[in-house]
C-alpha atoms as a PDB file:
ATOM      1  CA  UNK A   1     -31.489  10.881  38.972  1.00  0.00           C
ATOM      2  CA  UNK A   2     -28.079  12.024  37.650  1.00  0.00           C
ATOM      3  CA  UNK A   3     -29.184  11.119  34.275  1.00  0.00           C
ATOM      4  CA  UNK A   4     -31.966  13.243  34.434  1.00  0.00           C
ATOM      5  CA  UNK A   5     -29.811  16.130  35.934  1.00  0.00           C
ATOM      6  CA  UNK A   6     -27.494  16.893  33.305  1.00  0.00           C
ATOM      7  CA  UNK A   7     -27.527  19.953  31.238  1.00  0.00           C
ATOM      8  CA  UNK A   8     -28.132  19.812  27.633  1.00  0.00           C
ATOM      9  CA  UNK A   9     -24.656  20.845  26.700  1.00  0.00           C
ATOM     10  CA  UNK A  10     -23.567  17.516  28.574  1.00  0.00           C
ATOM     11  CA  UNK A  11     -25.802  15.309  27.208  1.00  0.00           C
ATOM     12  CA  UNK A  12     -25.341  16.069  23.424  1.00  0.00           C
ATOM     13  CA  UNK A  13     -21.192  15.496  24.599  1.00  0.00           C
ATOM     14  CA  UNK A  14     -22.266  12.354  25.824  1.00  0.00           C
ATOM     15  CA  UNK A  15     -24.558  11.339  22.675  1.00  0.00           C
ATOM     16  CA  UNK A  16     -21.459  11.712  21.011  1.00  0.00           C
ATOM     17  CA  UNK A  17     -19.324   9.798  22.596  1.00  0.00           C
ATOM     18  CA  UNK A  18     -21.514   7.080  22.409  1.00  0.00           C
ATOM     19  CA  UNK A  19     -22.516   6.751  18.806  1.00  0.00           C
ATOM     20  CA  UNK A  20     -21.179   9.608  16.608  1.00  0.00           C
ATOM     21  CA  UNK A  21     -22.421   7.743  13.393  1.00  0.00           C
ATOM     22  CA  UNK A  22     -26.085   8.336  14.601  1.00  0.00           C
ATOM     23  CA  UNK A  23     -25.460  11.827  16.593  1.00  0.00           C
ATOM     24  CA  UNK A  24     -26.634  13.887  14.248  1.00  0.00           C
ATOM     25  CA  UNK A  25     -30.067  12.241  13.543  1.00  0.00           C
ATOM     26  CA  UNK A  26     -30.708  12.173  17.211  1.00  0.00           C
ATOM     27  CA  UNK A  27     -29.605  15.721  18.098  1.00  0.00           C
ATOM     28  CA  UNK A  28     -32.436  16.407  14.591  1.00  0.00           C
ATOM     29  CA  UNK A  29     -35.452  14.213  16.227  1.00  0.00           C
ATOM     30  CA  UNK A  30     -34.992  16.592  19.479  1.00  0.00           C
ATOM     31  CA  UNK A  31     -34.408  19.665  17.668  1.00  0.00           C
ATOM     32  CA  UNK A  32     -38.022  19.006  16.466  1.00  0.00           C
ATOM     33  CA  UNK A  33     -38.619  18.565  20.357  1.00  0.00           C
ATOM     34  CA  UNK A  34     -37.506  21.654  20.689  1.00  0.00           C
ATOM     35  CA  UNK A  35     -34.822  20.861  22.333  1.00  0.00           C
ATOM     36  CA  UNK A  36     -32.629  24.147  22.343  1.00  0.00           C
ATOM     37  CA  UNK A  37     -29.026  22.399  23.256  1.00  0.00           C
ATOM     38  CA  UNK A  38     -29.672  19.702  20.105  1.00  0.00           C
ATOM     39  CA  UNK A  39     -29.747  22.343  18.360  1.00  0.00           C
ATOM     40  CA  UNK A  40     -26.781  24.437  19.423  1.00  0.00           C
ATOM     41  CA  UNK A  41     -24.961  21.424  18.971  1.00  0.00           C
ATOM     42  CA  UNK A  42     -26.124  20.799  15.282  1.00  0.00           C
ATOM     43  CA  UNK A  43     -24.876  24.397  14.795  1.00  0.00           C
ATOM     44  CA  UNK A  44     -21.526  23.839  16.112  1.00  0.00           C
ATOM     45  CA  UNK A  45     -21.543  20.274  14.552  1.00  0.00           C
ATOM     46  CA  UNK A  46     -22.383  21.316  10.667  1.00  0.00           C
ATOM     47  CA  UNK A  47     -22.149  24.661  10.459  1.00  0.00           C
ATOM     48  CA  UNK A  48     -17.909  24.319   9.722  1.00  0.00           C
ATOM     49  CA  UNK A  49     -19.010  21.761   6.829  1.00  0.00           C
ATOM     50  CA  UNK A  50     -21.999  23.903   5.350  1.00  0.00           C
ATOM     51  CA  UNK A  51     -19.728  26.898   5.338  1.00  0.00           C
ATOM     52  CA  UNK A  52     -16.690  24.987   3.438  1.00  0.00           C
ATOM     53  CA  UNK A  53     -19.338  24.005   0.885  1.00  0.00           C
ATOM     54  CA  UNK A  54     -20.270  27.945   0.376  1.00  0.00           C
ATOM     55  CA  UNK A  55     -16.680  29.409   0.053  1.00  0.00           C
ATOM     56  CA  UNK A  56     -15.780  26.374  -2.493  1.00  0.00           C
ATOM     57  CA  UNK A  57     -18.871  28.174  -4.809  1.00  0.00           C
ATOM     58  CA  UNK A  58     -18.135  32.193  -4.145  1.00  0.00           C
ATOM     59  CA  UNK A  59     -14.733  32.502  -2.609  1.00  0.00           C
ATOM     60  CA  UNK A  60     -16.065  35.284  -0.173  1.00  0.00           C
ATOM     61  CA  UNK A  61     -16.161  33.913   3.348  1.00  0.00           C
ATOM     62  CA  UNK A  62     -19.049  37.349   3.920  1.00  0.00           C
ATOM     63  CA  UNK A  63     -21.364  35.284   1.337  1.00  0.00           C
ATOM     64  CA  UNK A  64     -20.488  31.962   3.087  1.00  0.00           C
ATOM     65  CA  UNK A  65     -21.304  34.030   6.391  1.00  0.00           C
ATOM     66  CA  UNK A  66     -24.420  35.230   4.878  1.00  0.00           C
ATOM     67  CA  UNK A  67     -25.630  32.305   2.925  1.00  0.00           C
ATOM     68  CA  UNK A  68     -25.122  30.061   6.114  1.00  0.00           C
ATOM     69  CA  UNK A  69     -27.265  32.222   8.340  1.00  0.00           C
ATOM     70  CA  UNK A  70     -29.961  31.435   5.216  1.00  0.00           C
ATOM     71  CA  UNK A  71     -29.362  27.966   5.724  1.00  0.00           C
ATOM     72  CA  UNK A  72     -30.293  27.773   9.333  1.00  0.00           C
ATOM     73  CA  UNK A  73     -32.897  30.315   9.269  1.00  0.00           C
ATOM     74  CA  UNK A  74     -34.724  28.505   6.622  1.00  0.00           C
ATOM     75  CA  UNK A  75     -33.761  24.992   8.486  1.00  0.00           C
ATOM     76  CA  UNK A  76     -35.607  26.191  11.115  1.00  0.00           C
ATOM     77  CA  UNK A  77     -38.486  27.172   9.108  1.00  0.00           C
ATOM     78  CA  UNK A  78     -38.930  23.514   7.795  1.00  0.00           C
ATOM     79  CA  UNK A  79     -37.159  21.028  10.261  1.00  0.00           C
ATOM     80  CA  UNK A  80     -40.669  19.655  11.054  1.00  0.00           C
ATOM     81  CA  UNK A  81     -40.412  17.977   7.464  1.00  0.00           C
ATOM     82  CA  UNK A  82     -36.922  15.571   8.296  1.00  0.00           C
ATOM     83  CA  UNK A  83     -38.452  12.131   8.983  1.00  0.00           C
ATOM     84  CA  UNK A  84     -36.856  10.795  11.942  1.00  0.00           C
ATOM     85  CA  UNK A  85     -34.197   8.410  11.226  1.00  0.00           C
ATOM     86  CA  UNK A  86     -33.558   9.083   7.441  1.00  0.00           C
ATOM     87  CA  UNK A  87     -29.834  10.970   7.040  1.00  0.00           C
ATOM     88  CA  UNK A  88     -29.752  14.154   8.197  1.00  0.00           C
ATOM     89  CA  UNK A  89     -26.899  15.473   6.257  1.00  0.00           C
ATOM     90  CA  UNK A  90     -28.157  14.875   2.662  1.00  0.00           C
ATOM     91  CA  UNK A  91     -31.253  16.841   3.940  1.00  0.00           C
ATOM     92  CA  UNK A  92     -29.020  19.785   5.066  1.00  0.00           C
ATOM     93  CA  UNK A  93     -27.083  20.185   2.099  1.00  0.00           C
ATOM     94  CA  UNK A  94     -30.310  19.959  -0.182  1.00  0.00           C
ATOM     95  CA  UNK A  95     -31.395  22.878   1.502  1.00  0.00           C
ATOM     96  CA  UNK A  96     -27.793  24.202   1.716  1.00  0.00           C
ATOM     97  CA  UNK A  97     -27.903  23.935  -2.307  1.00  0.00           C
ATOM     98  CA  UNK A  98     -31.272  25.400  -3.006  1.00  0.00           C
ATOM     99  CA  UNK A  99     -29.658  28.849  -0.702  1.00  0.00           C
ATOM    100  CA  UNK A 100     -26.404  28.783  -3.141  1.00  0.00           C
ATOM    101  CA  UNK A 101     -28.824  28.805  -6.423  1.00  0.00           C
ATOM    102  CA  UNK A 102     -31.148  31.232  -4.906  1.00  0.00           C
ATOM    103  CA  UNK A 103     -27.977  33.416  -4.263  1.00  0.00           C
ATOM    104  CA  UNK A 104     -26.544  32.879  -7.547  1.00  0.00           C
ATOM    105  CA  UNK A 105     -30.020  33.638  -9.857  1.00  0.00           C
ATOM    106  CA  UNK A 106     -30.315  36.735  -8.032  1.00  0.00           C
ATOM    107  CA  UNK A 107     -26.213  37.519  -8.074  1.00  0.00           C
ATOM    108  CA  UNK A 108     -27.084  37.276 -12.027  1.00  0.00           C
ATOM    109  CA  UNK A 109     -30.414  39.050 -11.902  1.00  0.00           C
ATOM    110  CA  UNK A 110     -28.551  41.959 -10.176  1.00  0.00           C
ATOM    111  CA  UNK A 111     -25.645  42.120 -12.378  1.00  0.00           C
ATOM    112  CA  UNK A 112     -28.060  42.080 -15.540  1.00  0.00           C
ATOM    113  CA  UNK A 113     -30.037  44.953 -13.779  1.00  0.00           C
ATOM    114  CA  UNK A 114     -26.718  47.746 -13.205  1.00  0.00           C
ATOM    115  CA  UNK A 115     -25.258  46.320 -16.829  1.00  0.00           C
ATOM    116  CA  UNK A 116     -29.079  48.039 -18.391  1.00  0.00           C
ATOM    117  CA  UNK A 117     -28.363  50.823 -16.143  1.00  0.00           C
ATOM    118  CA  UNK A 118     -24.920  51.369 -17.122  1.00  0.00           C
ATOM    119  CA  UNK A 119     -25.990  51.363 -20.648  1.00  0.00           C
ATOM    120  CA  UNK A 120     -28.706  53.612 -20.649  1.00  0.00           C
ATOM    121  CA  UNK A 121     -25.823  56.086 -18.975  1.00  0.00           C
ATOM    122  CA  UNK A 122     -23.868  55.092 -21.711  1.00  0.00           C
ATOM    123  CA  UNK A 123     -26.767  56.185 -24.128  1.00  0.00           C
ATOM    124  CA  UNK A 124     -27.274  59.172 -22.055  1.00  0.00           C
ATOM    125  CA  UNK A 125     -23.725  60.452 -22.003  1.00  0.00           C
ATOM    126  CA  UNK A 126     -23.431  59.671 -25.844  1.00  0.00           C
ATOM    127  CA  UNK A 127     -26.320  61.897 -26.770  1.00  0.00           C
ATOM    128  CA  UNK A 128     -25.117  64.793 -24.609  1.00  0.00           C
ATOM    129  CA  UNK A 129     -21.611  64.555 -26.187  1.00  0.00           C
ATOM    130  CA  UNK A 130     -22.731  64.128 -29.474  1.00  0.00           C
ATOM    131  CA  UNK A 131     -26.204  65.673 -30.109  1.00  0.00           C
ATOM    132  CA  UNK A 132     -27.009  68.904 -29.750  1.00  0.00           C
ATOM    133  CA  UNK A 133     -30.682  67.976 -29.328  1.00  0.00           C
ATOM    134  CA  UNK A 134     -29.856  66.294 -26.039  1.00  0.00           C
ATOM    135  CA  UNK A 135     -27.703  68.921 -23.740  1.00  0.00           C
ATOM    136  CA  UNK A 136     -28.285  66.062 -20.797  1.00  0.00           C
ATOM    137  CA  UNK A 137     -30.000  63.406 -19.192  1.00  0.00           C
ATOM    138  CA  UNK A 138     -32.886  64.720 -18.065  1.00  0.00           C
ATOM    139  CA  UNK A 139     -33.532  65.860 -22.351  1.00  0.00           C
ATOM    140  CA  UNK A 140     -32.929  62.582 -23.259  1.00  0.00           C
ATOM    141  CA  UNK A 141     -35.509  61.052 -20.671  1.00  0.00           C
ATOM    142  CA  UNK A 142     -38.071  63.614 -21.610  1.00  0.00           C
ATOM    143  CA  UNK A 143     -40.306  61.398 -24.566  1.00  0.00           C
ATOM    144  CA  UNK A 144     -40.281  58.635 -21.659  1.00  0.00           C
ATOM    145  CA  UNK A 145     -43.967  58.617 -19.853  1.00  0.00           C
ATOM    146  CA  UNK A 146     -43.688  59.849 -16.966  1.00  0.00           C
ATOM    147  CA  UNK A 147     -44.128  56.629 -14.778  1.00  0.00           C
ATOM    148  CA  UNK A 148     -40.568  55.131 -16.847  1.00  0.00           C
ATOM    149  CA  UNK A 149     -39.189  58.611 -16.481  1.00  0.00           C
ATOM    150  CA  UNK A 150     -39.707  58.651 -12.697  1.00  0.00           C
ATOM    151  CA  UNK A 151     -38.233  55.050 -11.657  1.00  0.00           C
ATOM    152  CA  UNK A 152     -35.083  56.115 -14.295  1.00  0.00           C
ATOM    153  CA  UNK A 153     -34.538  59.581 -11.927  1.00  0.00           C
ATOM    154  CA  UNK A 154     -35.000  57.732  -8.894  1.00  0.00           C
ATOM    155  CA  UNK A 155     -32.288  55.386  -9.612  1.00  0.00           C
ATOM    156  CA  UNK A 156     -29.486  57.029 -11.859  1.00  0.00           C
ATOM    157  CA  UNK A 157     -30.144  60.672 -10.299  1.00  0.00           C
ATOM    158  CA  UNK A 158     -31.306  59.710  -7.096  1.00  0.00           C
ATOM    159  CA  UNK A 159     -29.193  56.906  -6.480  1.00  0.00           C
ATOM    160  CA  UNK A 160     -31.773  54.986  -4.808  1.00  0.00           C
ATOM    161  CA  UNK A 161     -31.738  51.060  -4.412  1.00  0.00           C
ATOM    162  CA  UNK A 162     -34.806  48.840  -6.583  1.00  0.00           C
ATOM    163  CA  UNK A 163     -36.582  48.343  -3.171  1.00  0.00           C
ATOM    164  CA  UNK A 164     -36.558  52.084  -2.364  1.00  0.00           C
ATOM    165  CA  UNK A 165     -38.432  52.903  -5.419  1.00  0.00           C
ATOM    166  CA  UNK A 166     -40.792  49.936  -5.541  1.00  0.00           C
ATOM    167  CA  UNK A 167     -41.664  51.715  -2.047  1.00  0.00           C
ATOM    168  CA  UNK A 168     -41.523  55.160  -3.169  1.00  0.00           C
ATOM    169  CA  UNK A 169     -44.242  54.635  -6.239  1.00  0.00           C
ATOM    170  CA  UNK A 170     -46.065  52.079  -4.246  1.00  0.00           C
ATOM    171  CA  UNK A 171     -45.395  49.749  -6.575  1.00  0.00           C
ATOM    172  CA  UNK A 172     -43.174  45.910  -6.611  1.00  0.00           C
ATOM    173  CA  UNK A 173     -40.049  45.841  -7.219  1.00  0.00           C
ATOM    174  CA  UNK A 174     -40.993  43.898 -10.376  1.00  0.00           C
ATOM    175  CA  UNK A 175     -42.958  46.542 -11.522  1.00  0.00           C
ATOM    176  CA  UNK A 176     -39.993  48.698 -11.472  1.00  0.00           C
ATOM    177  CA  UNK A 177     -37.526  46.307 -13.217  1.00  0.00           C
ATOM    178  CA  UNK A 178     -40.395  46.194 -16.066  1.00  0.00           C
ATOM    179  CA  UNK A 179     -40.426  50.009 -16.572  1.00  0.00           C
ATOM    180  CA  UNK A 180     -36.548  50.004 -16.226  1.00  0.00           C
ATOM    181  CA  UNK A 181     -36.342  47.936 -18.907  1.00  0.00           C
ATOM    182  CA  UNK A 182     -39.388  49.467 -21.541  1.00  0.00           C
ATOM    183  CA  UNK A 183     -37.315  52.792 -20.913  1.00  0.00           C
ATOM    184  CA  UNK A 184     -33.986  51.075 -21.954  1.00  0.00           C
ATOM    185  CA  UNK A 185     -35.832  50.239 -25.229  1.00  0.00           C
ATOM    186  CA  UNK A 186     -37.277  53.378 -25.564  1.00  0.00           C
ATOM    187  CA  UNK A 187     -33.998  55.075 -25.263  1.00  0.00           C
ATOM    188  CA  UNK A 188     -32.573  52.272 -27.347  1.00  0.00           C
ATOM    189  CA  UNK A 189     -35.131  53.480 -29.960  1.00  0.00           C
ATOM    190  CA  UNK A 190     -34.829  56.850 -29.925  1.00  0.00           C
ATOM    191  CA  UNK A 191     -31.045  56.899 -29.865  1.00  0.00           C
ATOM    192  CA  UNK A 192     -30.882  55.099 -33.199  1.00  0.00           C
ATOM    193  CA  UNK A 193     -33.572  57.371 -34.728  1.00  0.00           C
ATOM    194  CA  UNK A 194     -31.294  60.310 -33.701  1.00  0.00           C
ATOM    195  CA  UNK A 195     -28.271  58.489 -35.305  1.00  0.00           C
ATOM    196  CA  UNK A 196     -29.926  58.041 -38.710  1.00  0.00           C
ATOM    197  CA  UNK A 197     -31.468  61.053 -38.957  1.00  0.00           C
ATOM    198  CA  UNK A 198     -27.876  62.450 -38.503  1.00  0.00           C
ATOM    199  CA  UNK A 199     -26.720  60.148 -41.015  1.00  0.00           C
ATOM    200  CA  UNK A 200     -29.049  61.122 -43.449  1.00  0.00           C
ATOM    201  CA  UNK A 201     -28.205  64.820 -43.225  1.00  0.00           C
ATOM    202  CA  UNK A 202     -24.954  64.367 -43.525  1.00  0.00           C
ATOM    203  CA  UNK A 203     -25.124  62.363 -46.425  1.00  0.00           C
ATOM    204  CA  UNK A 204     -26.694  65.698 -47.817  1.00  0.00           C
ATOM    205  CA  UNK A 205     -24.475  67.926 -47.044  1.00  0.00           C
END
């Protein structure tokens, strides 16, 4: 009867008294249970590893913060596919991996996204300083269609995030990125036309 009286907080202390090699598997199996104090205890148990693993990558404890929240959430998601018995750990840090290269790709997607934005201000601020057929931005955007014109506003005048304008023209946020970057070109284009063209009448004078 006292067995069966003992909170869940004292019977995962007493799991691990008893076999620490095998705690963690067993705390898993009843997690799947849906037992709520296995689970608090795999927290407490692996989350100080999982996080060690993150800051080692980024060197930003609010990523390892962040990215371990991930971890669990998504561990939650799919704890019904851990085969009882097998090594739990391996199958947390596989999962614990696949978070850190998610986080990374889109660290690098994000980066490549504000470097084409801070070139097209580049572009922008060049042809207002040095051509007097572009006295600003919104000259230099004007041979853009309208729908690259309006997600190029929205984000360099506007100041508004990727997923506000995916929102704002009803479209996805791919969508956006794709006009973002047929604009760039465009402005790419039309910024070495300008420069040849000045080229050319200098040359006559």
């Amino acid at each position: 009867m006292h067995e069966h009286a003992r909170t869940g907080k004292d019977w995962t202390k007493t799991i691990h008294l008893m076999c620490p090699d095998s705690n963690l598997e067993m705390l898993m199996t009843r997690y799947q249970e849906g037992d709520f104090a296995a689970a608090t205890a795999l927290i407490e148990g692996i989350s100080p590893q999982l996080h060690r693993f993150f800051v080692a990558r980024f060197a930003s404890h609010t990523d390892a913060d962040d990215l371990l929240q991930e971890t669990w959430l998504r561990i939650h998601r799919v704890r019904h596919t851990y085969r009882p018995g097998e090594p739990v750990l391996p199958w947390f840090y596989a999962i614990a991996r696949h978070v850190r290269v998610d986080h990374y790709r889109k660290t690098m997607r994000t980066r490549a996204h504000e470097q084409r934005l801070e070139e097209i201000s580049t572009v922008a601020a060049t042809a207002s300083g040095k051509s007097g057929q572009a006295d600003d931005l919104g000259d230099l955007l004007a041979p853009l269609p309208e729908s690259q014109r309006e997600v190029i506003e929205m984000l360099k005048v506007a100041g508004m995030s990727l997923e506000e304008v995916a929102r704002a023209t009803s479209s996805s946020v791919g969508s956006v990125k794709q006009k973002v970057h047929r604009a760039y070109r465009k402005l790419r284009e039309t910024m070495n036309a300008m420069g040849r063209r000045k080229g050319q009448s200098g040359g006559q004078s």
